[in-house]
N, C-alpha and C. Protein backbone atom coordinates (compact mmCIF):
# COMPACT_ATOMS: atom_id res chain seq x y z
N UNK A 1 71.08 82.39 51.39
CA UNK A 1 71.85 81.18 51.21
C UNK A 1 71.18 80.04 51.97
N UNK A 2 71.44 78.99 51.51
CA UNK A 2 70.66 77.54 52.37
C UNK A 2 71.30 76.71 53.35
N UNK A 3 70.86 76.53 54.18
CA UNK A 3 71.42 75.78 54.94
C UNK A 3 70.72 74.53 54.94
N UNK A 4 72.14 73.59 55.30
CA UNK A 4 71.23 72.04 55.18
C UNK A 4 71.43 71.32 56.47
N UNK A 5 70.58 70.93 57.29
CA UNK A 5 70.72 70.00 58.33
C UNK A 5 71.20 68.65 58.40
N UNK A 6 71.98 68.12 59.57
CA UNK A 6 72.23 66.23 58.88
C UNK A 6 70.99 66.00 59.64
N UNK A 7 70.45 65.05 59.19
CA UNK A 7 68.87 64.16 60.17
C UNK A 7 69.62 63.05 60.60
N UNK A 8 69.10 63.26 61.75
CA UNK A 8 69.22 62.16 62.82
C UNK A 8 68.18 61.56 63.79
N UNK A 9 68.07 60.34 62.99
CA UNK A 9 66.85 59.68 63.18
C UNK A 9 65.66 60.38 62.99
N UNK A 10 64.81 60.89 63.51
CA UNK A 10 63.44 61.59 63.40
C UNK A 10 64.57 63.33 63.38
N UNK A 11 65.01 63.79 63.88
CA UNK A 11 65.31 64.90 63.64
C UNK A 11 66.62 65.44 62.91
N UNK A 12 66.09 67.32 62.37
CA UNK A 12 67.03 67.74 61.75
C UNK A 12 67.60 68.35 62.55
N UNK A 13 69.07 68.52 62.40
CA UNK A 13 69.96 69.32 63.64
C UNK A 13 71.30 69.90 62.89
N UNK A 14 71.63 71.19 63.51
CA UNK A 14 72.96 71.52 63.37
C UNK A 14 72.80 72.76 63.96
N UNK A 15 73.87 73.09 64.34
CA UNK A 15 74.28 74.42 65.43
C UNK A 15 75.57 75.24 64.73
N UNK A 16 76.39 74.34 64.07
CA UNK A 16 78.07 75.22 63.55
C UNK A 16 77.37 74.57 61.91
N UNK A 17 77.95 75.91 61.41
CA UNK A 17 78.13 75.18 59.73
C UNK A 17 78.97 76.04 59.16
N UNK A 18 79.34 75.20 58.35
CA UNK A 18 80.24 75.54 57.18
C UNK A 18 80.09 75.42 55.40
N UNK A 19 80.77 76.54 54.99
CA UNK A 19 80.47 76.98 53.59
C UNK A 19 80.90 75.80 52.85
N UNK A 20 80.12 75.35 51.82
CA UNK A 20 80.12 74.56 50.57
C UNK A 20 80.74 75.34 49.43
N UNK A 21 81.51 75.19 48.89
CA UNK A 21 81.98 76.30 48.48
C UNK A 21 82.40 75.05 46.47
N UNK A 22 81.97 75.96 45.35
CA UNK A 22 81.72 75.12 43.86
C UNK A 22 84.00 75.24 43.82
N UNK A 23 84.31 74.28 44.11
CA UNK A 23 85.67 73.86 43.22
C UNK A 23 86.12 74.73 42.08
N UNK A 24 84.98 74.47 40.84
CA UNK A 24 85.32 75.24 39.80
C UNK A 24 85.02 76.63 39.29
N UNK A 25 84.41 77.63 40.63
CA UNK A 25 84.25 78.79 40.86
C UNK A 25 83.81 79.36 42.34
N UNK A 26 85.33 79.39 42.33
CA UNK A 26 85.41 79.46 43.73
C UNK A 26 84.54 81.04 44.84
N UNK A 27 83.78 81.47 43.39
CA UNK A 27 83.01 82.77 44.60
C UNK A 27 81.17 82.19 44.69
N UNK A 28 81.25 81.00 44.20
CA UNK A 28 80.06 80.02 44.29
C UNK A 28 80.12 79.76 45.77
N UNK A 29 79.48 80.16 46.44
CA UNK A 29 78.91 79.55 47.60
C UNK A 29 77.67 78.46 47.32
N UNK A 30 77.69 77.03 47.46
CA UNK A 30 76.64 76.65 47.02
C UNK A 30 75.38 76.11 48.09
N UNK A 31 76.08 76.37 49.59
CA UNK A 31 75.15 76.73 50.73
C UNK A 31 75.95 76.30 52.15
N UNK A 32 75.13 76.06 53.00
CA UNK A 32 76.11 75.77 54.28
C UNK A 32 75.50 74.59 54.94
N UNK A 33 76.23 73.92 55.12
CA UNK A 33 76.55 72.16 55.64
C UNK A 33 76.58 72.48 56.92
N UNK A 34 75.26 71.97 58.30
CA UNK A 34 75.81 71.36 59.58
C UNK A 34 77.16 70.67 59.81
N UNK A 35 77.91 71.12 60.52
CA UNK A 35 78.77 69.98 61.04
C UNK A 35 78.65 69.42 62.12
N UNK A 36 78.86 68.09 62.19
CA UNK A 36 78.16 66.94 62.91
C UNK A 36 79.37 66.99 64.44
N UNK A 37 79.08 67.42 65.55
CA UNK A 37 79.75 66.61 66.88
C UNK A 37 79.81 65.57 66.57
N UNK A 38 80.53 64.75 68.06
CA UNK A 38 80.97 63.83 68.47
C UNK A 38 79.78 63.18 69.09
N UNK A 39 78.95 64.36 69.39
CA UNK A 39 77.57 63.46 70.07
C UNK A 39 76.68 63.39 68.73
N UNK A 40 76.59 64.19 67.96
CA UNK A 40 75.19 63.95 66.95
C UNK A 40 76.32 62.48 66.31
N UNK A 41 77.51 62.32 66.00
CA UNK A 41 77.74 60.71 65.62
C UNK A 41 76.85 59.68 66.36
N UNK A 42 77.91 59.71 67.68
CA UNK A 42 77.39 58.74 68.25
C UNK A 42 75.61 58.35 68.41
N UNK A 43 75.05 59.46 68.60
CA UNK A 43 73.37 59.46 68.05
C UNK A 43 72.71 59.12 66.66
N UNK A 44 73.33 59.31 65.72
CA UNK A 44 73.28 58.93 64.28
C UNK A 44 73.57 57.41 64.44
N UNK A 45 74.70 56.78 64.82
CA UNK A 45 75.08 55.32 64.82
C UNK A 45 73.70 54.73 65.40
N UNK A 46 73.63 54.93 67.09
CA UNK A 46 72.55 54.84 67.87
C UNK A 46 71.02 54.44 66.93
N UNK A 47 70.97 55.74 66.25
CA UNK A 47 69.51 55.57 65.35
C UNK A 47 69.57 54.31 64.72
N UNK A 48 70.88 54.51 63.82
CA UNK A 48 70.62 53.54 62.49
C UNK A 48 70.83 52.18 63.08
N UNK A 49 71.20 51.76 64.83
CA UNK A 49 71.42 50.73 65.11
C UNK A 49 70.22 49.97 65.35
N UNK A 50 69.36 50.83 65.97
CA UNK A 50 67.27 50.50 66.35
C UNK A 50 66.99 50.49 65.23
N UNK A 51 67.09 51.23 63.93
CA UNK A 51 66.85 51.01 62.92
C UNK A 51 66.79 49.79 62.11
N UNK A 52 67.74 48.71 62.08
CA UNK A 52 68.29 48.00 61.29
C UNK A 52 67.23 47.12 61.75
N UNK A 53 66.74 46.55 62.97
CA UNK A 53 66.02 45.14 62.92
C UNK A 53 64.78 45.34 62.31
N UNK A 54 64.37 46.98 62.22
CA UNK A 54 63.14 46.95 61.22
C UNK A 54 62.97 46.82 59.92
N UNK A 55 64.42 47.21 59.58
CA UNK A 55 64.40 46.92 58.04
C UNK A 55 64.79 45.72 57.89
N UNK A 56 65.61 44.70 59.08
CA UNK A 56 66.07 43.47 58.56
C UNK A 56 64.30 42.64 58.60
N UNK A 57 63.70 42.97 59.43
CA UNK A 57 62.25 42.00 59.67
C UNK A 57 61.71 42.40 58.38
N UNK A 58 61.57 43.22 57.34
CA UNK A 58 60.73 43.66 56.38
C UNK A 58 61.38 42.54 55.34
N UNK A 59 60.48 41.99 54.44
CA UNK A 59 60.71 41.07 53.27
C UNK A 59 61.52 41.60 52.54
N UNK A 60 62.35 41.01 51.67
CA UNK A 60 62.90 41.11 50.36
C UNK A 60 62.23 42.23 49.81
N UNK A 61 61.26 41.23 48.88
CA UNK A 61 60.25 42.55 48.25
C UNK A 61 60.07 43.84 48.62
N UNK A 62 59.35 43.83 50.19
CA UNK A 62 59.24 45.25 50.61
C UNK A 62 60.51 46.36 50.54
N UNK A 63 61.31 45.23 50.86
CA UNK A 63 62.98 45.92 51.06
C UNK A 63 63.10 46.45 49.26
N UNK A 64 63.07 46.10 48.46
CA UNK A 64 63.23 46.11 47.06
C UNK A 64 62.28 47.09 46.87
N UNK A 65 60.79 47.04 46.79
CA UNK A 65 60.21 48.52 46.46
C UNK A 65 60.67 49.60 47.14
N UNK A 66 61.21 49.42 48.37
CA UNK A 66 61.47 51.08 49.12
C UNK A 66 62.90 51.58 47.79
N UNK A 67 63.51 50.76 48.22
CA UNK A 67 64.85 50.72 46.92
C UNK A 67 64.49 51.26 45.27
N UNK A 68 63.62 50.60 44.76
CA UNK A 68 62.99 50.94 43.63
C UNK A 68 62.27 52.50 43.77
N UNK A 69 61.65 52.62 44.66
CA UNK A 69 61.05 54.38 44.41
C UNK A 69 61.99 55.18 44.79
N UNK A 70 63.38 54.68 45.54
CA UNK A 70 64.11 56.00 45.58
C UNK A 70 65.05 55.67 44.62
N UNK A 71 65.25 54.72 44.06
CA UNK A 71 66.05 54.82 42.05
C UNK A 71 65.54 55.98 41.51
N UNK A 72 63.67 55.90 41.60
CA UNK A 72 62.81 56.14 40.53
C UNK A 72 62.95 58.03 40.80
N UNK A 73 62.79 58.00 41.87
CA UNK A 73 62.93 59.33 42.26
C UNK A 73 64.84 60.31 41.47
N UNK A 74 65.59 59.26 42.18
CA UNK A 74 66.54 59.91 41.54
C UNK A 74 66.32 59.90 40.21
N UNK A 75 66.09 59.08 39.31
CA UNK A 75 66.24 58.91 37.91
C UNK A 75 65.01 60.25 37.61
N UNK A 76 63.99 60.35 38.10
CA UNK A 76 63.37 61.92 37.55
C UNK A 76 64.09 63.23 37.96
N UNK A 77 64.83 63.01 38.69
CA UNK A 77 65.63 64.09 39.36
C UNK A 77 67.12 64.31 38.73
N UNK A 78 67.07 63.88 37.84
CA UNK A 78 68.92 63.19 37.09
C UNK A 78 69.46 64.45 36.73
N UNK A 79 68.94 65.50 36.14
CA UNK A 79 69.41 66.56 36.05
C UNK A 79 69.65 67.14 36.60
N UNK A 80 68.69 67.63 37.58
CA UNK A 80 69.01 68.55 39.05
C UNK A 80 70.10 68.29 39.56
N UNK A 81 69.95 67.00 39.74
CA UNK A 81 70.97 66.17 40.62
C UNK A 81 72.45 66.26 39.98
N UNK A 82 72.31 66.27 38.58
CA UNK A 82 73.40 66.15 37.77
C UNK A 82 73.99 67.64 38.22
N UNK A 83 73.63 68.31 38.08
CA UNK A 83 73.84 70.19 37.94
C UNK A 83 74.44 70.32 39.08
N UNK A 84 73.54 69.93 40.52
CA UNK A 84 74.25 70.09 41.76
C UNK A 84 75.17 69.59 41.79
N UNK A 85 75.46 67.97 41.51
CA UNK A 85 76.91 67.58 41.66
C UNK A 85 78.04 68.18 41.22
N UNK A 86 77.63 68.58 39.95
CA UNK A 86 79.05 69.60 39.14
C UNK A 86 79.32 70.60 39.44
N UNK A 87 78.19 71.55 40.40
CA UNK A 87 78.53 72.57 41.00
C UNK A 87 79.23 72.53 41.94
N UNK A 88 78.60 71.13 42.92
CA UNK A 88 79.46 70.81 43.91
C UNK A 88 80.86 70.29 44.15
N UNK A 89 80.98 68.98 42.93
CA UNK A 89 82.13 68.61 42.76
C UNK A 89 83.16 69.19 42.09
N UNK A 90 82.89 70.40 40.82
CA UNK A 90 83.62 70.58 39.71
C UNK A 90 83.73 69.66 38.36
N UNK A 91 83.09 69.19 38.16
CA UNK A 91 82.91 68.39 37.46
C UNK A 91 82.07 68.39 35.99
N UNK A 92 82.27 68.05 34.76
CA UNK A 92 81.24 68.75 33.87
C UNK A 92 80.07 68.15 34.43
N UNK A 93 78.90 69.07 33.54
CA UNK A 93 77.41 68.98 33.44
C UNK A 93 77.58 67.34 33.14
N UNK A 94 77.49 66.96 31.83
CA UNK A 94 77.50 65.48 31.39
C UNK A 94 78.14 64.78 32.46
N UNK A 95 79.20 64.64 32.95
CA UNK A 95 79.56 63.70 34.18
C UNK A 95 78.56 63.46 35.46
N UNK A 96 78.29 64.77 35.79
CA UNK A 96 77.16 64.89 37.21
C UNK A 96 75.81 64.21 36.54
N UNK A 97 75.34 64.34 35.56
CA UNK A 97 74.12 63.49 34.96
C UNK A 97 74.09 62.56 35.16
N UNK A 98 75.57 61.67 34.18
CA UNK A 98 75.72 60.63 34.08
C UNK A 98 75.57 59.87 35.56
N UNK A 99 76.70 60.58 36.66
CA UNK A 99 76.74 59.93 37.73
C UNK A 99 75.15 60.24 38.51
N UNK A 100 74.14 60.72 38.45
CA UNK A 100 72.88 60.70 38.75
C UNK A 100 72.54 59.49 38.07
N UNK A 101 72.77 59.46 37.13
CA UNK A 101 71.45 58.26 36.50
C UNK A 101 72.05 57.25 36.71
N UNK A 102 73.56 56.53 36.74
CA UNK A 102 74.13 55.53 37.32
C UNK A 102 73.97 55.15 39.00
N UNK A 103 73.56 56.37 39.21
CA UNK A 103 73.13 55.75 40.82
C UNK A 103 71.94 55.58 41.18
N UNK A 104 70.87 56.31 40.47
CA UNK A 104 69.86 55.30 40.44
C UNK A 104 69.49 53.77 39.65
């Protein structure tokens, strides 16, 4: 089974996790989720707070291509992405697509 880490800032972390478990078949385990302390928050905020003046100093443009290759990425990924969501959410196949390719 997989486990997924939350990243925080440069690193991946988790110590407790818990089962992901598919809504619409419920002996679907679909892997196991870190759960985040009170300190990996406050460290996550922390990151994305040093974070922000680098992305606010970066141009428009630059800001817009980083944006554009991770559309582009989801939009080749629309299916995958679609499949996981419906596994994850319960949701049909066609909905989880749809909502992939609408978010890129």
């Amino acid at each position: 089974m997989d486990r997924f880490l939350n990243k925080i800032g440069r690193d991946w972390r988790g110590t407790a996790f818990q089962p992901n478990i598919n809504p619409s078949d419920t002996g679907d385990v679909i892997g196991e989720f870190a759960r985040a302390t009170a300190e990996d928050t406050r460290e996550a905020i922390a990151a994305a707070r040093a974070a922000q003046p680098i992305w606010a100093a970066m141009t428009p443009y630059a800001r817009g291509q980083i944006l554009r290759r991770a559309a582009d990425l989801v939009s080749a990924r629309k299916d995958a992405l679609g499949r996981a969501l419906s596994r994850e959410e319960g949701k049909t196949m066609a909905e989880g697509v749809a909502e992939a390719g609408r978010t890129a």
